[in-house]
Protein backbone atom coordinates (compact mmCIF):
# COMPACT_ATOMS: atom_id res chain seq x y z
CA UNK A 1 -9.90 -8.55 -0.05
CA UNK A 2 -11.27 -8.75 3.45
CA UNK A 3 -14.92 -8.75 4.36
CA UNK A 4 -16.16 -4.94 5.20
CA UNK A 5 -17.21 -4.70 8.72
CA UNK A 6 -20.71 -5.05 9.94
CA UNK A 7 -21.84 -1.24 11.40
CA UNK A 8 -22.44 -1.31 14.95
CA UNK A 9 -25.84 -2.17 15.51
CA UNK A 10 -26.24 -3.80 12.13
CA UNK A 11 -27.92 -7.42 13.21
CA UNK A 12 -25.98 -10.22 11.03
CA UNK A 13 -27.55 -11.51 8.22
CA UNK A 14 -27.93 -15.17 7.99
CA UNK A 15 -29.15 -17.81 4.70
CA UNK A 16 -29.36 -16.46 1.51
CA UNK A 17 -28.78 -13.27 2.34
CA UNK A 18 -25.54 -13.95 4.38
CA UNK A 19 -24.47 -15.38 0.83
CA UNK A 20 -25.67 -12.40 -1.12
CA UNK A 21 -23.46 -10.32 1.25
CA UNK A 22 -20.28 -12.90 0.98
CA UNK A 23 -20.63 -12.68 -3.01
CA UNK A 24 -20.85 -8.97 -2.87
CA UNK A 25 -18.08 -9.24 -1.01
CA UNK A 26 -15.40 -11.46 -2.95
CA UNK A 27 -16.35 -9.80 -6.61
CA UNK A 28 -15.47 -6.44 -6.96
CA UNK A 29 -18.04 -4.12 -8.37
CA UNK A 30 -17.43 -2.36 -11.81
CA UNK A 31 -16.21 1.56 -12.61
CA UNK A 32 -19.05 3.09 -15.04
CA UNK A 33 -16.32 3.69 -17.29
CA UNK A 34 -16.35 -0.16 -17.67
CA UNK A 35 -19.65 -0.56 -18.81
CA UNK A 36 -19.51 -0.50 -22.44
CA UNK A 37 -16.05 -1.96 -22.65
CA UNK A 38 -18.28 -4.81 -21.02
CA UNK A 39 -21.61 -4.87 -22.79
CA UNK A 40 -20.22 -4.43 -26.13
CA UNK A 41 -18.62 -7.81 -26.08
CA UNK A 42 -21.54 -9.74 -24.39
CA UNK A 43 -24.04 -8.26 -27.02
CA UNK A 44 -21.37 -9.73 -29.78
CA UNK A 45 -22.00 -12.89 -27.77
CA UNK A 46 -25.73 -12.81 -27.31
CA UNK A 47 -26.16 -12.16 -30.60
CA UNK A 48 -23.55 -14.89 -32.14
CA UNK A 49 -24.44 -17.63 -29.53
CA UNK A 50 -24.79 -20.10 -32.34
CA UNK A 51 -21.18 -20.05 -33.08
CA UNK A 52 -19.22 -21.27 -30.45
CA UNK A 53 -16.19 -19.45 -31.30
CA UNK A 54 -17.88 -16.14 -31.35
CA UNK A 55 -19.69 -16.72 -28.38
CA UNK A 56 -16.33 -17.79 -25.99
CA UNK A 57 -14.68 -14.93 -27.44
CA UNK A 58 -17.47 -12.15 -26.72
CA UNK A 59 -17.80 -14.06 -22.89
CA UNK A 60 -13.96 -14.14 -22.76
CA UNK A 61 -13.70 -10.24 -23.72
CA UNK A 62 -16.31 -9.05 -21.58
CA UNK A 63 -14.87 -11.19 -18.51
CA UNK A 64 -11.24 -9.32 -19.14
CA UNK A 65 -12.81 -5.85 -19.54
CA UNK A 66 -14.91 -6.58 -16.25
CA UNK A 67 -11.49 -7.32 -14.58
CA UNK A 68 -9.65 -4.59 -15.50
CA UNK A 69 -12.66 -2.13 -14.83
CA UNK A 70 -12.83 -3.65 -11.23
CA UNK A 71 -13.45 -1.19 -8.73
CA UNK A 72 -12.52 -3.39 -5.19
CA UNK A 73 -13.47 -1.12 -1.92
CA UNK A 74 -11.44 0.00 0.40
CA UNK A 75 -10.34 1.02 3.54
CA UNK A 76 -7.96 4.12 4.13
CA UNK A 77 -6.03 4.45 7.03
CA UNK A 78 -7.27 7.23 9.07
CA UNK A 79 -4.39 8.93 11.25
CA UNK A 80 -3.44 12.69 10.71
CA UNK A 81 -1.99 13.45 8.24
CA UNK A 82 -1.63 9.98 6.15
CA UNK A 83 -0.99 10.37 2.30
CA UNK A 84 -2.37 6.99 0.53
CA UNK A 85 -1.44 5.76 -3.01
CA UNK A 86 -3.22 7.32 -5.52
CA UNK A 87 -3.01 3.37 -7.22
CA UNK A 88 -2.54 0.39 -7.27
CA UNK A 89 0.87 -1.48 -8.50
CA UNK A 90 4.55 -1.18 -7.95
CA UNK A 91 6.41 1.70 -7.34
CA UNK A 92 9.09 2.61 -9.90
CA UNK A 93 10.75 5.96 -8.38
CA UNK A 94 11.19 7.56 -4.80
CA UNK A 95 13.02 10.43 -5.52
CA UNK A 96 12.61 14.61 -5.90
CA UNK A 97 11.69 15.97 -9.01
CA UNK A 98 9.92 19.63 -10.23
CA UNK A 99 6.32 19.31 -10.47
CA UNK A 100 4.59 19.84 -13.65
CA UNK A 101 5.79 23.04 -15.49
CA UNK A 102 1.76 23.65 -16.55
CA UNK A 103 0.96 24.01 -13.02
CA UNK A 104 3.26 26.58 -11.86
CA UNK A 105 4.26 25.32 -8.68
CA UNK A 106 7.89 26.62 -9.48
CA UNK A 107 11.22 24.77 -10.35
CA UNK A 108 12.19 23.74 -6.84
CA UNK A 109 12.51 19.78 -6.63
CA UNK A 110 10.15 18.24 -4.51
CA UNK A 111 9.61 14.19 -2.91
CA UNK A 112 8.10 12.15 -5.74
CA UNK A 113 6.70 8.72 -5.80
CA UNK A 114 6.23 7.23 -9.04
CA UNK A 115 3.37 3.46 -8.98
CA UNK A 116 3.25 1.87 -12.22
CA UNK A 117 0.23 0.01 -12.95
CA UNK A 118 0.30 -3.08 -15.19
CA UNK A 119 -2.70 -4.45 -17.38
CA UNK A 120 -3.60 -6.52 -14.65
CA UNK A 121 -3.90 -3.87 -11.63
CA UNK A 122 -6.51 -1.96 -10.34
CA UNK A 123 -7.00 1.34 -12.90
CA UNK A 124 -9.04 3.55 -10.80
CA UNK A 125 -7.32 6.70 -8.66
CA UNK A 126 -7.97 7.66 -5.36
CA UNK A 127 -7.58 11.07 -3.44
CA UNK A 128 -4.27 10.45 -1.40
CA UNK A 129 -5.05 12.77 1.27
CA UNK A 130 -8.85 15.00 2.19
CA UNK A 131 -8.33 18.03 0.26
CA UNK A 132 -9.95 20.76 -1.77
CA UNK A 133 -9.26 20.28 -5.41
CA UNK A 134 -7.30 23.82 -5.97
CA UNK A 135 -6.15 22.72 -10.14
CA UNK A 136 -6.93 21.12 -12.56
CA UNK A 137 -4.68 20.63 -15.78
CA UNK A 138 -4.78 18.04 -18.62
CA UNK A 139 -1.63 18.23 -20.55
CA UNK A 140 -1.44 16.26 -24.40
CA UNK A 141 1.81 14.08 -24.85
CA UNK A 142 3.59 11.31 -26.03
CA UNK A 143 2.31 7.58 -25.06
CA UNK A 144 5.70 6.05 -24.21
CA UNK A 145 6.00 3.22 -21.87
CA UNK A 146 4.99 4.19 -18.75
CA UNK A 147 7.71 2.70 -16.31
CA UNK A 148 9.94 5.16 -18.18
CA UNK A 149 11.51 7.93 -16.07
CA UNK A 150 11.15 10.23 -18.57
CA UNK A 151 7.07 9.56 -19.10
CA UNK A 152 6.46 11.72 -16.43
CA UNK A 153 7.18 14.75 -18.63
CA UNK A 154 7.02 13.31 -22.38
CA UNK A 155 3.73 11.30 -22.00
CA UNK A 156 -0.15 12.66 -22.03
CA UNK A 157 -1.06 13.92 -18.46
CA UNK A 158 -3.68 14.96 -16.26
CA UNK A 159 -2.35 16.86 -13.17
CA UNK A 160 -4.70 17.55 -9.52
CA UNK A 161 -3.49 20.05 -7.29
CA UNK A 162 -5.23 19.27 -3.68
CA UNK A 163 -4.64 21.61 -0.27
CA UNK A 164 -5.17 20.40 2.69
CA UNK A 165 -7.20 21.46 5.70
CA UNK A 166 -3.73 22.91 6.99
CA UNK A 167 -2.88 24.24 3.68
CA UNK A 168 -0.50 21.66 2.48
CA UNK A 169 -0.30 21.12 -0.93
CA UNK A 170 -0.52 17.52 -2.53
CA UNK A 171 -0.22 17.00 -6.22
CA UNK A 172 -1.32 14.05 -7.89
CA UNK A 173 -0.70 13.20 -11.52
CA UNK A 174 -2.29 10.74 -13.67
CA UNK A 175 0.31 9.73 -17.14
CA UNK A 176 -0.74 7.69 -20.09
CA UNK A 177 1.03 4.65 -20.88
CA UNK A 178 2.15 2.73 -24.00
CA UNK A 179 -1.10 1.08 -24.28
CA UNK A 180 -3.47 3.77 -22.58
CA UNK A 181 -5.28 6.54 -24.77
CA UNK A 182 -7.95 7.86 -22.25
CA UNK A 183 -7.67 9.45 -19.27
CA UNK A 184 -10.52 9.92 -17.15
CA UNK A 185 -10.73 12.71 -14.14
CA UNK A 186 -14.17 13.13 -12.43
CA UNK A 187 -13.12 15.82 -10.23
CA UNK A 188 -13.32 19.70 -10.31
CA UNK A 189 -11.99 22.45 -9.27
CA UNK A 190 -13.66 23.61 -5.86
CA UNK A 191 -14.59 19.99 -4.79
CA UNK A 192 -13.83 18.51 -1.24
CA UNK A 193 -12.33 15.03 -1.59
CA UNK A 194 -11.91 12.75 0.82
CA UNK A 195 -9.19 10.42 1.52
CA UNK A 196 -9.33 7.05 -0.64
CA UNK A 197 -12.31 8.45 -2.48
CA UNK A 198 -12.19 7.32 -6.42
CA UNK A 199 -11.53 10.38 -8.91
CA UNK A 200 -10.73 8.87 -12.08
CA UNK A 201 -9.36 6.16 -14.33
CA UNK A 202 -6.64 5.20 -16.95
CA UNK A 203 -7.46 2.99 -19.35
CA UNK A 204 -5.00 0.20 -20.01
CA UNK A 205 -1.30 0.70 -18.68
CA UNK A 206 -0.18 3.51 -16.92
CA UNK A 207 1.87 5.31 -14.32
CA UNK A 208 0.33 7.71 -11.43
CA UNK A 209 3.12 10.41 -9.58
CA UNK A 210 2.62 12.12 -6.39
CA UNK A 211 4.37 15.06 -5.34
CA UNK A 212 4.53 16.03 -1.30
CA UNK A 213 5.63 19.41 0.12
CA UNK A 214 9.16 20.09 0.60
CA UNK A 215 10.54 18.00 3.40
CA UNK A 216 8.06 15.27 3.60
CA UNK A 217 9.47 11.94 4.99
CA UNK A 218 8.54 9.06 2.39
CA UNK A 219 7.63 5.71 3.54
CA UNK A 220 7.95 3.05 0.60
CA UNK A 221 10.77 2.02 -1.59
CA UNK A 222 11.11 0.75 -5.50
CA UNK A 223 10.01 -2.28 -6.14
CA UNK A 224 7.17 -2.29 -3.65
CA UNK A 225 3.70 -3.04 -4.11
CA UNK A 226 0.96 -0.59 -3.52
CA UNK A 227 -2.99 -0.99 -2.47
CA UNK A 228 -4.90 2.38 -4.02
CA UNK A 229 -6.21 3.81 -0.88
CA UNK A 230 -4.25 1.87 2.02
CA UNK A 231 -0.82 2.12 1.49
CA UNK A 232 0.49 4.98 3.04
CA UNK A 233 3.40 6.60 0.74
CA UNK A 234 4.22 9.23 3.64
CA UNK A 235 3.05 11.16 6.39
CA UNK A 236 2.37 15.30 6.08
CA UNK A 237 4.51 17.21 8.78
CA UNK A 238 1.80 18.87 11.20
């Protein structure tokens, strides 16, 4: 991940506290969500630090939750009318499908892009575009494997409906996966999001859809890897 720029007018910090800044830099910080997923296992270490065993495998459980709870920063592109991944991993569809029956957006097909994240990616969802939060809907389901084409109507879901400043609508839908049980959504209806700013979280395996207005041009193909925040999936017609 690359350094974050200096403000303007920011002097340079040099020594110790040019390290302090470097650290900061190279180790992600952690999603709250994380936290207990992380102290749980150190405590079981603390407290069992006379047996070796014990005390790897509380270190070595905490370390893995604190990687998958990462939460890198980043950087979103900021031309008119840029939509950004909602995630981070590979995209597994680019293709036009109906939106959510819950949300009543009707049964016309529109441009889809499907990102299926791993164990090892990034979990946390961004806003792909700024946008008023206009819905809200969390669906139960099936937990099939997420890389499925048919997860994105079987499988537990949590669907966002955002509008634009020029009244675009962008929906973005977070799905369970094989392995995940908890979906987290921090936003509300009414709120003003910006673009790249974190909403929520999936724990452990999952798949995140994004539906564009009719028409939209999309940029990215199957197979391709995605950066939560950066990677622009498409550009809004103006």
């Amino acid at each position: 991940m690359a350094r974050r720029p200096t403000p303007p007018g920011t002097p340079e910090r040099t020594g110790l506290g040019h390290i302090a800044d470097l650290v900061r830099d190279a180790i992600p910080p952690l999603h709250p969500a994380g936290l207990p997923f992380v102290a749980a296992p150190l405590a079981v270490a603390l407290l069992g630090r006379r047996r070796t065993w014990l005390r790897r495998s509380g270190f070595a459980a905490a370390a893995g939750s604190a990687a998958f709870f990462r939460h890198p920063h980043r950087v979103p592109p900021q031309r008119p009318g840029a939509v950004v991944a909602p995630a981070d991993g590979q995209v597994a569809l680019v293709d036009t499908a109906v939106p959510p029956a819950e949300l009543n957006l009707g049964e016309a097909e529109l441009p889809r892009v499907s990102i299926f994240l791993s164990v090892l990616d990034v979990h946390v969802q961004r806003t792909p575009v700024d946008g008023t939060v206009r819905e809200i809907v969390y669906r139960r389901g099936r937990f099939r494997s997420a890389d499925l084409p048919e997860a994105s109507t079987d499988n537990e879901r949590n669907s966002m409906v955002l509008e634009t400043a020029g009244g675009q609508v962008v929906t973005v839908v977070q799905i369970a996966g094989l392995l995940a049980r908890r979906i987290v959504c921090d936003a509300r209806v009414g709120d003003k999001l910006g673009i790249g700013d974190t909403y929520g979280l999936i724990r452990f395996g999952s798949r995140v859809d994004t539906y564009f207005p009719s028409g939209t041009d999309l940029l990215v193909a199957p197979g391709q890897r995605t950066v939560g925040g950066e990677t622009v999936l498409a550009e809004l017609l103006s």
